[in-house]
N, C-alpha and C. Protein backbone atom coordinates (compact mmCIF):
# COMPACT_ATOMS: atom_id res chain seq x y z
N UNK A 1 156.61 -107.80 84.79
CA UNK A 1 155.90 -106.93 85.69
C UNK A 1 155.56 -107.63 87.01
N UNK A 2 155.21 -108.75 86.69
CA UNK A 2 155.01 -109.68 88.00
C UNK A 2 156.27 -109.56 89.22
N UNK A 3 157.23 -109.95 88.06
CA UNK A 3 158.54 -110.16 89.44
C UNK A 3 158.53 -108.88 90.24
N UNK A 4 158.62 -107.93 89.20
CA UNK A 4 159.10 -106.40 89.98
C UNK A 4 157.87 -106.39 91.05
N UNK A 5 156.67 -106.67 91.10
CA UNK A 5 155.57 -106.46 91.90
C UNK A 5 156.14 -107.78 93.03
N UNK A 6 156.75 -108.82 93.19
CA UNK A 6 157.46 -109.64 94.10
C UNK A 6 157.92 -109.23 94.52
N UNK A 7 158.99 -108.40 93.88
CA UNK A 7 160.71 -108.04 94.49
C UNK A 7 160.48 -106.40 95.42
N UNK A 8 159.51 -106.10 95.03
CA UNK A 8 158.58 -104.62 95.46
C UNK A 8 158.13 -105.29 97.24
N UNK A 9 157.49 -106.11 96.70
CA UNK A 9 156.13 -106.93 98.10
C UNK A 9 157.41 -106.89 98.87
N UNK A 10 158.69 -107.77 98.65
CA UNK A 10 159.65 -108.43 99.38
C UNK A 10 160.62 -107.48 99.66
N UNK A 11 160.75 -106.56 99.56
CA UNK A 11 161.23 -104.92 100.09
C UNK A 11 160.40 -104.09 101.04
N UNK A 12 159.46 -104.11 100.68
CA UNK A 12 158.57 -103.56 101.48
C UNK A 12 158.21 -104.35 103.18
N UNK A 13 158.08 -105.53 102.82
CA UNK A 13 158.38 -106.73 103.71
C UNK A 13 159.80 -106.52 104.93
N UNK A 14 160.29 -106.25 104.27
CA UNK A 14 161.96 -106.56 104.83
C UNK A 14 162.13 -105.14 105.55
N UNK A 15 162.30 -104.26 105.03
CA UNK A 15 161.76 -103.23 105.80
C UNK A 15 160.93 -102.80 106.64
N UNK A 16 159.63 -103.73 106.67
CA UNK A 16 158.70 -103.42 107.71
C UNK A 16 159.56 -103.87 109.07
N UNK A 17 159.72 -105.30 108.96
CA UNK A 17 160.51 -106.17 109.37
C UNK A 17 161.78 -105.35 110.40
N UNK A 18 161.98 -104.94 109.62
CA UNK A 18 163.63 -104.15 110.03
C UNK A 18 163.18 -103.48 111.44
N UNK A 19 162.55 -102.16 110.77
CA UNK A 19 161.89 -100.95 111.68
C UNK A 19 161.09 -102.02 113.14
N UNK A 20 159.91 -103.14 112.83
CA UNK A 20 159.09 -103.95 114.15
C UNK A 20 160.11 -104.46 114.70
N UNK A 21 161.15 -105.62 114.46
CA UNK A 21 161.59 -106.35 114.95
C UNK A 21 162.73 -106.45 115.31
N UNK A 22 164.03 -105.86 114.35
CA UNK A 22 164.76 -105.46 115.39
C UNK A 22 165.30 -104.63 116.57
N UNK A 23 164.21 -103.55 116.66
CA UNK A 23 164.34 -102.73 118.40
C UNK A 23 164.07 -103.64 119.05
N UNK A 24 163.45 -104.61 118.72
CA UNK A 24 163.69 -105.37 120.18
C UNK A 24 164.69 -106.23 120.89
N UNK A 25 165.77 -106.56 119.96
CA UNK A 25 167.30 -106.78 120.01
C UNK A 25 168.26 -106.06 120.10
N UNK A 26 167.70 -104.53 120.28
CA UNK A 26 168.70 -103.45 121.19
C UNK A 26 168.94 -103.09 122.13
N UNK A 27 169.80 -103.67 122.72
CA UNK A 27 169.59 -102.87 124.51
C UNK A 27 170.44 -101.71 124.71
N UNK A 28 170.16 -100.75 124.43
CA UNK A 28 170.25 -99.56 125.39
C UNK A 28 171.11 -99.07 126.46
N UNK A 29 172.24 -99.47 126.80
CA UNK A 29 172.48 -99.01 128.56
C UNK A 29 173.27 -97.60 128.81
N UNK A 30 172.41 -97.20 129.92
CA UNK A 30 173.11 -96.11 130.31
C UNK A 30 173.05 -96.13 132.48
N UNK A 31 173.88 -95.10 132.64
CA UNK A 31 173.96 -95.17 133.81
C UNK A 31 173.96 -93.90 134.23
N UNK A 32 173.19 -93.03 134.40
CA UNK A 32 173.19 -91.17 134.72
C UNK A 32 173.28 -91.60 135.89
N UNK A 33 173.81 -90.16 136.47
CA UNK A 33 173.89 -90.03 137.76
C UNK A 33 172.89 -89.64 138.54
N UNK A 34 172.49 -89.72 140.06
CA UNK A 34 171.68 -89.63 140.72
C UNK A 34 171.18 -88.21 140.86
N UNK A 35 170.22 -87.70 141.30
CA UNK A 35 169.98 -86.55 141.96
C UNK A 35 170.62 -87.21 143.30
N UNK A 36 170.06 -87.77 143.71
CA UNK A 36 169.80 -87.96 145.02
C UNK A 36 171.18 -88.44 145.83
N UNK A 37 172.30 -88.27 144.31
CA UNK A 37 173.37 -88.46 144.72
C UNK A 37 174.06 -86.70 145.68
N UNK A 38 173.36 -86.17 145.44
CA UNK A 38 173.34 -84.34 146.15
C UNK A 38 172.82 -84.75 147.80
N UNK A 39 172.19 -85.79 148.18
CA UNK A 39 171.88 -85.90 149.63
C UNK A 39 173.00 -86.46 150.27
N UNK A 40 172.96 -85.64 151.84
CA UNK A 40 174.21 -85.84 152.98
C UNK A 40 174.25 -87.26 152.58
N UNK A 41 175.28 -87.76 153.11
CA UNK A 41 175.50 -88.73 154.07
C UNK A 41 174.65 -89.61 154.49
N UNK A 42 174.62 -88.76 155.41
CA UNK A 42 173.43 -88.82 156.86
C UNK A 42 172.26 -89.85 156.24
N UNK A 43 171.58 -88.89 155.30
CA UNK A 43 170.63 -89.09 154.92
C UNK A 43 170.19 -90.33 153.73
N UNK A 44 168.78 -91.36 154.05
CA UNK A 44 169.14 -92.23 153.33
C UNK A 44 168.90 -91.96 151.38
N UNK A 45 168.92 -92.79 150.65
CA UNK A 45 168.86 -92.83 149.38
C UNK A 45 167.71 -93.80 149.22
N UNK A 46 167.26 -94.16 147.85
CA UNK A 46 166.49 -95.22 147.41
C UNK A 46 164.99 -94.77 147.22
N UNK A 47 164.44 -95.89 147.19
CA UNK A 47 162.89 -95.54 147.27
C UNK A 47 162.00 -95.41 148.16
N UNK A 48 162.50 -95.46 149.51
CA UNK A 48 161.52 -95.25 150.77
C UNK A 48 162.00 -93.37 150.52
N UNK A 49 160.91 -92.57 151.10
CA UNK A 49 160.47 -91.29 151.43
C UNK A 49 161.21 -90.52 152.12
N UNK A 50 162.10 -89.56 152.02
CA UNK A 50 162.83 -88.82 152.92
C UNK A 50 162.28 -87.36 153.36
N UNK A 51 162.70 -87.04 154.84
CA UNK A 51 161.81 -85.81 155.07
C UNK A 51 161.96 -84.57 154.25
N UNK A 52 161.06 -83.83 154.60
CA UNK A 52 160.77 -82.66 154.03
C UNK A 52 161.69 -82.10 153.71
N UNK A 53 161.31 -80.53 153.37
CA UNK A 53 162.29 -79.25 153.18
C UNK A 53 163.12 -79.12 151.96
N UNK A 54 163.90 -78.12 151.79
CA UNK A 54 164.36 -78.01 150.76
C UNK A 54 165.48 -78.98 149.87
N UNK A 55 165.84 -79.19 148.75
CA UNK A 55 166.74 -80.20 148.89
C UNK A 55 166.63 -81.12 148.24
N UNK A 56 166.82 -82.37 148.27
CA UNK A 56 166.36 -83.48 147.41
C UNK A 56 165.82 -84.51 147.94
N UNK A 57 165.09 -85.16 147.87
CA UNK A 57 163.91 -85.78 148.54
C UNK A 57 163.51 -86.56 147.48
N UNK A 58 163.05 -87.76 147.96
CA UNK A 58 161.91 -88.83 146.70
C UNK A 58 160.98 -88.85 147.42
N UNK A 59 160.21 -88.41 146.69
CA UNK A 59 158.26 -88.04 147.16
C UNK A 59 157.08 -88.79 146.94
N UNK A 60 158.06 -89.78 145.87
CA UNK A 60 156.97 -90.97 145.21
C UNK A 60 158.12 -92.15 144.70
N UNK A 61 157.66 -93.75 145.30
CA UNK A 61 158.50 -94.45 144.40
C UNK A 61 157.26 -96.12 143.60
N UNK A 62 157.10 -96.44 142.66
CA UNK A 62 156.72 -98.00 142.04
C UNK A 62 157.59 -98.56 141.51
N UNK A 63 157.36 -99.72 141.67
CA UNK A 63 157.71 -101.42 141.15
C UNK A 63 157.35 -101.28 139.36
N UNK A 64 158.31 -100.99 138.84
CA UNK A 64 157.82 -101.70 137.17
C UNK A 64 156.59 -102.71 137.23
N UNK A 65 155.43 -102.68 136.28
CA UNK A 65 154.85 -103.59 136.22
C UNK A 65 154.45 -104.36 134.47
N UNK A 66 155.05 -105.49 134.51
CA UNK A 66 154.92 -105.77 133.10
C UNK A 66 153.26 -106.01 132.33
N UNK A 67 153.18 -105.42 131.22
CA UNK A 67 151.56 -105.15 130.44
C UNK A 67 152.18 -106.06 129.43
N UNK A 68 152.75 -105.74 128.31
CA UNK A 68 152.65 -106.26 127.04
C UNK A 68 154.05 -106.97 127.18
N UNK A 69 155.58 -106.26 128.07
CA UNK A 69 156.63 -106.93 127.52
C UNK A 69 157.00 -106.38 128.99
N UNK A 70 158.08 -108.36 129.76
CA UNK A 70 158.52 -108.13 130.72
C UNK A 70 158.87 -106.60 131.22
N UNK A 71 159.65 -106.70 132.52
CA UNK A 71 160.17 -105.14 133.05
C UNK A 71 160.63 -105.39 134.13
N UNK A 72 161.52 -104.62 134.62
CA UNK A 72 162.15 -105.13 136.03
C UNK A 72 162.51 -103.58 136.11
N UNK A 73 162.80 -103.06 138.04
CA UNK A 73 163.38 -101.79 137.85
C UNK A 73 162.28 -100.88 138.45
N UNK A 74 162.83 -100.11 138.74
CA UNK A 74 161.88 -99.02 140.14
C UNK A 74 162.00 -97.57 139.54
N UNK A 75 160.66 -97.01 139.50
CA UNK A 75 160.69 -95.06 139.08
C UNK A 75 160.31 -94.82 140.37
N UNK A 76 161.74 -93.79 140.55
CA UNK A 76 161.52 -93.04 141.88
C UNK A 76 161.02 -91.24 141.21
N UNK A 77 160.19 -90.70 141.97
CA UNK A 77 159.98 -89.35 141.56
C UNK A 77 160.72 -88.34 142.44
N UNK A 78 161.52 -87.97 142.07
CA UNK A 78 162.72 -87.00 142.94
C UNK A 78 162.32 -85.57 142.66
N UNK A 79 162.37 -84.73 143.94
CA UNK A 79 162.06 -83.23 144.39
C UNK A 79 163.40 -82.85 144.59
N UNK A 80 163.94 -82.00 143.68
CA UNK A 80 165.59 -80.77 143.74
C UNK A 80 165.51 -79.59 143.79
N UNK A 81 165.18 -79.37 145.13
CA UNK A 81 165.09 -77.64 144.92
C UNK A 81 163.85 -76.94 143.99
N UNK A 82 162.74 -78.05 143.72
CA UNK A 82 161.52 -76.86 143.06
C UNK A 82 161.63 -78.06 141.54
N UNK A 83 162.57 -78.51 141.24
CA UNK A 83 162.73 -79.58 140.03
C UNK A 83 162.21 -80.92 140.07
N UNK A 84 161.08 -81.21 139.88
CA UNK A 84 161.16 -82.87 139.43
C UNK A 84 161.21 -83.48 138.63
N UNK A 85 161.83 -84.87 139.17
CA UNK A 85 162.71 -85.52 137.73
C UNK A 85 161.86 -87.35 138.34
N UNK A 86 161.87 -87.98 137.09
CA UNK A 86 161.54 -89.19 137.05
C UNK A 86 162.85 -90.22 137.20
N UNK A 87 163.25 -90.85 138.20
CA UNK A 87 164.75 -91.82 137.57
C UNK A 87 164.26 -92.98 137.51
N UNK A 88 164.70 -93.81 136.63
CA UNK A 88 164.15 -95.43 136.58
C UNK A 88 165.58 -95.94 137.28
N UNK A 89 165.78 -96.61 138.29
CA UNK A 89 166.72 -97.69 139.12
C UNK A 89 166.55 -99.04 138.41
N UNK A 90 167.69 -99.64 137.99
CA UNK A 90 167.95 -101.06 137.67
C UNK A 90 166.65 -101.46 136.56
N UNK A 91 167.02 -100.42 135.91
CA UNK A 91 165.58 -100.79 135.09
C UNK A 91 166.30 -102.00 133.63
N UNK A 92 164.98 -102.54 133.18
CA UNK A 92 165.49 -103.50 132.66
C UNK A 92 164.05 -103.82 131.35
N UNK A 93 163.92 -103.57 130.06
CA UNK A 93 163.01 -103.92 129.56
C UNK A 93 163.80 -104.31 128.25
N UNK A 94 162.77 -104.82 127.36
CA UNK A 94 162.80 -105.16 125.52
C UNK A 94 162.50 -103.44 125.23
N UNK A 95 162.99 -103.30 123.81
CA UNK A 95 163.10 -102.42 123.17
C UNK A 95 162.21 -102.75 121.98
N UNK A 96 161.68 -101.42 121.24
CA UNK A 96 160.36 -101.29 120.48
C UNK A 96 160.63 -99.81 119.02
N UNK A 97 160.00 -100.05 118.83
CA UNK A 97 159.76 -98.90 117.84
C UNK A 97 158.85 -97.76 118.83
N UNK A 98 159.90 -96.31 118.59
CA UNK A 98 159.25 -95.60 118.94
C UNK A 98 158.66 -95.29 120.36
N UNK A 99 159.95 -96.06 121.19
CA UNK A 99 158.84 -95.73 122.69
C UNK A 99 159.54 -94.58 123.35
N UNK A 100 158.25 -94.21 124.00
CA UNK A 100 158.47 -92.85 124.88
C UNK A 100 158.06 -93.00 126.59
N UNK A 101 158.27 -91.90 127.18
CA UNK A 101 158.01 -92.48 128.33
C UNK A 101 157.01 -90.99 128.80
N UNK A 102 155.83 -91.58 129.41
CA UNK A 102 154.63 -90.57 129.40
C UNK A 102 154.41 -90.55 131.32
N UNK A 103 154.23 -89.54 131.72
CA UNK A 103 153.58 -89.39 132.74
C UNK A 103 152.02 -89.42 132.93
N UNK A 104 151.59 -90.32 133.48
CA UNK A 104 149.78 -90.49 132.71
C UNK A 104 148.80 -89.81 133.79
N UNK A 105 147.38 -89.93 133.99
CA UNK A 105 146.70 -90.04 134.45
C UNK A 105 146.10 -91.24 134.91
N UNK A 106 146.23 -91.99 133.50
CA UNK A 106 145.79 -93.87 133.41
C UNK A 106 146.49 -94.82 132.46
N UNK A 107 146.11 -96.20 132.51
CA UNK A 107 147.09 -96.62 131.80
C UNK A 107 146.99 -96.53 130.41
N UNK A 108 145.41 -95.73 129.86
CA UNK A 108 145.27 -95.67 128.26
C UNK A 108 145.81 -94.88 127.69
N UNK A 109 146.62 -93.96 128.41
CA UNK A 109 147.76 -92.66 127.84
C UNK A 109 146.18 -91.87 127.32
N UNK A 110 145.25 -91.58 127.72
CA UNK A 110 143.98 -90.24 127.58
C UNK A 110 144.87 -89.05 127.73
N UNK A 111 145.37 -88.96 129.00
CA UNK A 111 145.60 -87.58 129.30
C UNK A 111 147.17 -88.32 129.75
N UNK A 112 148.13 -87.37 129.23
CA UNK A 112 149.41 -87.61 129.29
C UNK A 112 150.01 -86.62 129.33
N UNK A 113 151.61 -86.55 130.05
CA UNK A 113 152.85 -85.79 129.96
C UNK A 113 154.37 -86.51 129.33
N UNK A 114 154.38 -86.49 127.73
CA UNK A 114 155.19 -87.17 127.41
C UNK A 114 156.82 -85.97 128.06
N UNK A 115 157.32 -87.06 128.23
CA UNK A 115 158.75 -86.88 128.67
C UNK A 115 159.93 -87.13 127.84
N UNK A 116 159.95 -87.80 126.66
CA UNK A 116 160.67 -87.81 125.79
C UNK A 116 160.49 -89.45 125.21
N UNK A 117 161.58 -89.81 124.16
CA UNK A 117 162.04 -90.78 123.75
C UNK A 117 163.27 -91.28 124.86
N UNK A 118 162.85 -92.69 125.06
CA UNK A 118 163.25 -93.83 125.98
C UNK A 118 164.68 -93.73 125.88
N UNK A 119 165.46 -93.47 127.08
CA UNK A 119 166.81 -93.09 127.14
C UNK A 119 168.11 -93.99 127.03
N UNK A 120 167.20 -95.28 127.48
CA UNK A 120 167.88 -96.84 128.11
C UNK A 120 166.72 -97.56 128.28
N UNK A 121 166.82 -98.91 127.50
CA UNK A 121 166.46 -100.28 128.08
C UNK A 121 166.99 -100.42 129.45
N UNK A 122 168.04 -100.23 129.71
CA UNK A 122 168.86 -100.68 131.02
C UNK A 122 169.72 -100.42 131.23
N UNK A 123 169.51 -99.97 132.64
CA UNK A 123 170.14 -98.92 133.63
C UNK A 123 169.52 -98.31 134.36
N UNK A 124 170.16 -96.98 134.68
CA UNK A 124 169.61 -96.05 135.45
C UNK A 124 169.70 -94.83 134.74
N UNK A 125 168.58 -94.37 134.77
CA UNK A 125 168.53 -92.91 133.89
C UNK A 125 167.07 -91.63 134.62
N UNK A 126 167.33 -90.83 134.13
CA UNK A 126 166.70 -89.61 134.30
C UNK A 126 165.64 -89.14 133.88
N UNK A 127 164.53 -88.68 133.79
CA UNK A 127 163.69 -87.70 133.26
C UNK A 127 163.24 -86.14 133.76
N UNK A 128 163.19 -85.31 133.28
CA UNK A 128 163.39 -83.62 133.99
C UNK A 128 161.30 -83.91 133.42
N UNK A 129 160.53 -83.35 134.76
CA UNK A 129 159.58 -83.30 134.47
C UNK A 129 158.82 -81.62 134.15
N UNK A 130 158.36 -81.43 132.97
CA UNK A 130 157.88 -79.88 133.10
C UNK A 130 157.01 -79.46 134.53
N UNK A 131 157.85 -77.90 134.67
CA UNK A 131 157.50 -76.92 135.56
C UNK A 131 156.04 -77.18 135.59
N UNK A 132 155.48 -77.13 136.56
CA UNK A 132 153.84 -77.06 136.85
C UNK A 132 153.18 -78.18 136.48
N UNK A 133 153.75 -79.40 136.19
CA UNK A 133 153.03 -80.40 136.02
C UNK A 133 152.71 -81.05 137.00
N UNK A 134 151.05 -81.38 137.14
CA UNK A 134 151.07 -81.99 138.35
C UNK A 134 151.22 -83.42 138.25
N UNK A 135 152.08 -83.77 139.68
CA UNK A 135 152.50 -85.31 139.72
C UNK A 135 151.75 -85.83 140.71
N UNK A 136 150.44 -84.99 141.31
CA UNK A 136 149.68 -86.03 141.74
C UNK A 136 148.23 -86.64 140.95
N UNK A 137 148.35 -86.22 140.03
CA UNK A 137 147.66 -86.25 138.90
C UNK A 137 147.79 -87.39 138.02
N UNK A 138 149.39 -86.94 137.27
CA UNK A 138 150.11 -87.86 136.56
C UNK A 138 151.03 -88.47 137.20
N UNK A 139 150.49 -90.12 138.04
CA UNK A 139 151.28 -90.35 139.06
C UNK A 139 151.44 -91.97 138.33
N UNK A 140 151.03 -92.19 137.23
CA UNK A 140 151.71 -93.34 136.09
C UNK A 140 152.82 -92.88 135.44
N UNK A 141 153.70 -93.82 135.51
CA UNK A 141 154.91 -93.60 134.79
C UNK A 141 154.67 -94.80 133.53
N UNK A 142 154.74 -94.46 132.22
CA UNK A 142 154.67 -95.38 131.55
C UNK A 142 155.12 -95.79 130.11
N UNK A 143 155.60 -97.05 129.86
CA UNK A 143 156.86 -96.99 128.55
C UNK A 143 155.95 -97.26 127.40
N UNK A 144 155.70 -96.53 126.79
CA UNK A 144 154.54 -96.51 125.69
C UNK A 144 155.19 -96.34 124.23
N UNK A 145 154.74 -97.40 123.19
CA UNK A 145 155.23 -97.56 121.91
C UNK A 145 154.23 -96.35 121.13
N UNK A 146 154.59 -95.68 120.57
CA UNK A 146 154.02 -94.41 119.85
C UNK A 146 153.06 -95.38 118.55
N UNK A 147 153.68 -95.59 117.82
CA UNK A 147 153.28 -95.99 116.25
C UNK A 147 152.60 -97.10 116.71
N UNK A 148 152.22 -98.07 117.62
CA UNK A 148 151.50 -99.08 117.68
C UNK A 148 150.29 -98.50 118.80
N UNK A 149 150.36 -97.32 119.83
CA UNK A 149 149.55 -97.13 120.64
C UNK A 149 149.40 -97.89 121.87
N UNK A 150 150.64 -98.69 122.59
CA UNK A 150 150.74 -100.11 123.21
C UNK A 150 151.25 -99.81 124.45
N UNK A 151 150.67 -100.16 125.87
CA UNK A 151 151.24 -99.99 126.99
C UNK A 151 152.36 -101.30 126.98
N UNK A 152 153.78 -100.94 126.95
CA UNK A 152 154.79 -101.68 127.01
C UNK A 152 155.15 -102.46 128.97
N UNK A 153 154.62 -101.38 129.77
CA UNK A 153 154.86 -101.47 131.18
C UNK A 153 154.38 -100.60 131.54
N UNK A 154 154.50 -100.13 132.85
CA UNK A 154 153.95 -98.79 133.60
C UNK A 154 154.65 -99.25 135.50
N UNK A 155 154.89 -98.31 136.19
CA UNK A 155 155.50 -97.92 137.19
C UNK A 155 153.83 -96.92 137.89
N UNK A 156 153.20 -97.66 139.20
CA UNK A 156 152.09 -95.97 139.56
C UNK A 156 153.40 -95.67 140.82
N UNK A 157 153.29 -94.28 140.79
CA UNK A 157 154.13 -93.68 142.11
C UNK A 157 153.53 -93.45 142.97
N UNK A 158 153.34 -93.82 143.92
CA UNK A 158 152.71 -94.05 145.31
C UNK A 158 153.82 -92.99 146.30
């Protein structure tokens, strides 16, 4: 009875194990395409502010900032015609159990707009933000581990 209560502990173990520790030896990459790949020419791209009017425009851009686990990589907040979308540029983090990416109020995730499960460690990728949400409100962008409750990084959009 003993062993089986070992061989039980040491399963249970190994599995915990599995699920904590190896997401963080996954990287992720993806490369979506731009909105902002829809602007002229003319007009510039990136994270500085482009004028008004209809169209596609970035209205807000931050610097990754590392909390619990490095981060590298810029959330620009992009305006399409009435659509906003979150893109992370050259983004670059460790991987976790369970992370999502929340539009906050603050960095304790109180009041939040989750946006889904984390698309890419690294790259460039997308988020479609719900209709009527306000983004001057929820102007933290932030990579948050669900099952531990853990600010992984955060991006504020200025």
């Amino acid at each position: 009875m003993k062993a089986f209560i070992i061989i039980l502990a040491v399963l249970l173990i190994g599995v915990a194990a599995y699920y904590l520790i190896l997401p963080a030896f996954v990287v992720i990459e993806a490369d979506e395409a731009s909105p902002l790949s829809e602007l002229p020419a003319s007009q510039p791209s990136g994270p500085q502010k482009t004028a008004g009017g209809d169209g596609v425009q970035v209205i807000a851009s931050g610097a990754f900032v590392a909390h619990e686990h490095d981060v590298a990589g810029t959330a620009l907040l992009i305006e399409n015609d009435g659509q906003k979308t979150v893109r992370f540029e050259d983004f670059d983090t460790v991987n976790g159990p369970d992370l999502h990416i929340y539009l906050a109020a603050d960095l304790k995730a109180a009041d939040y707009v989750d946006l889904g499960a984390i698309k890419a460690t690294k790259g460039n990728v997308n988020y479609d933000i719900p209709a009527g949400t306000d983004t001057a409100k929820y102007n933290k962008v932030l990579v948050w581990c669900e099952p531990f409750r853990v600010l992984f990084s955060y991006a504020e959009l200025e």
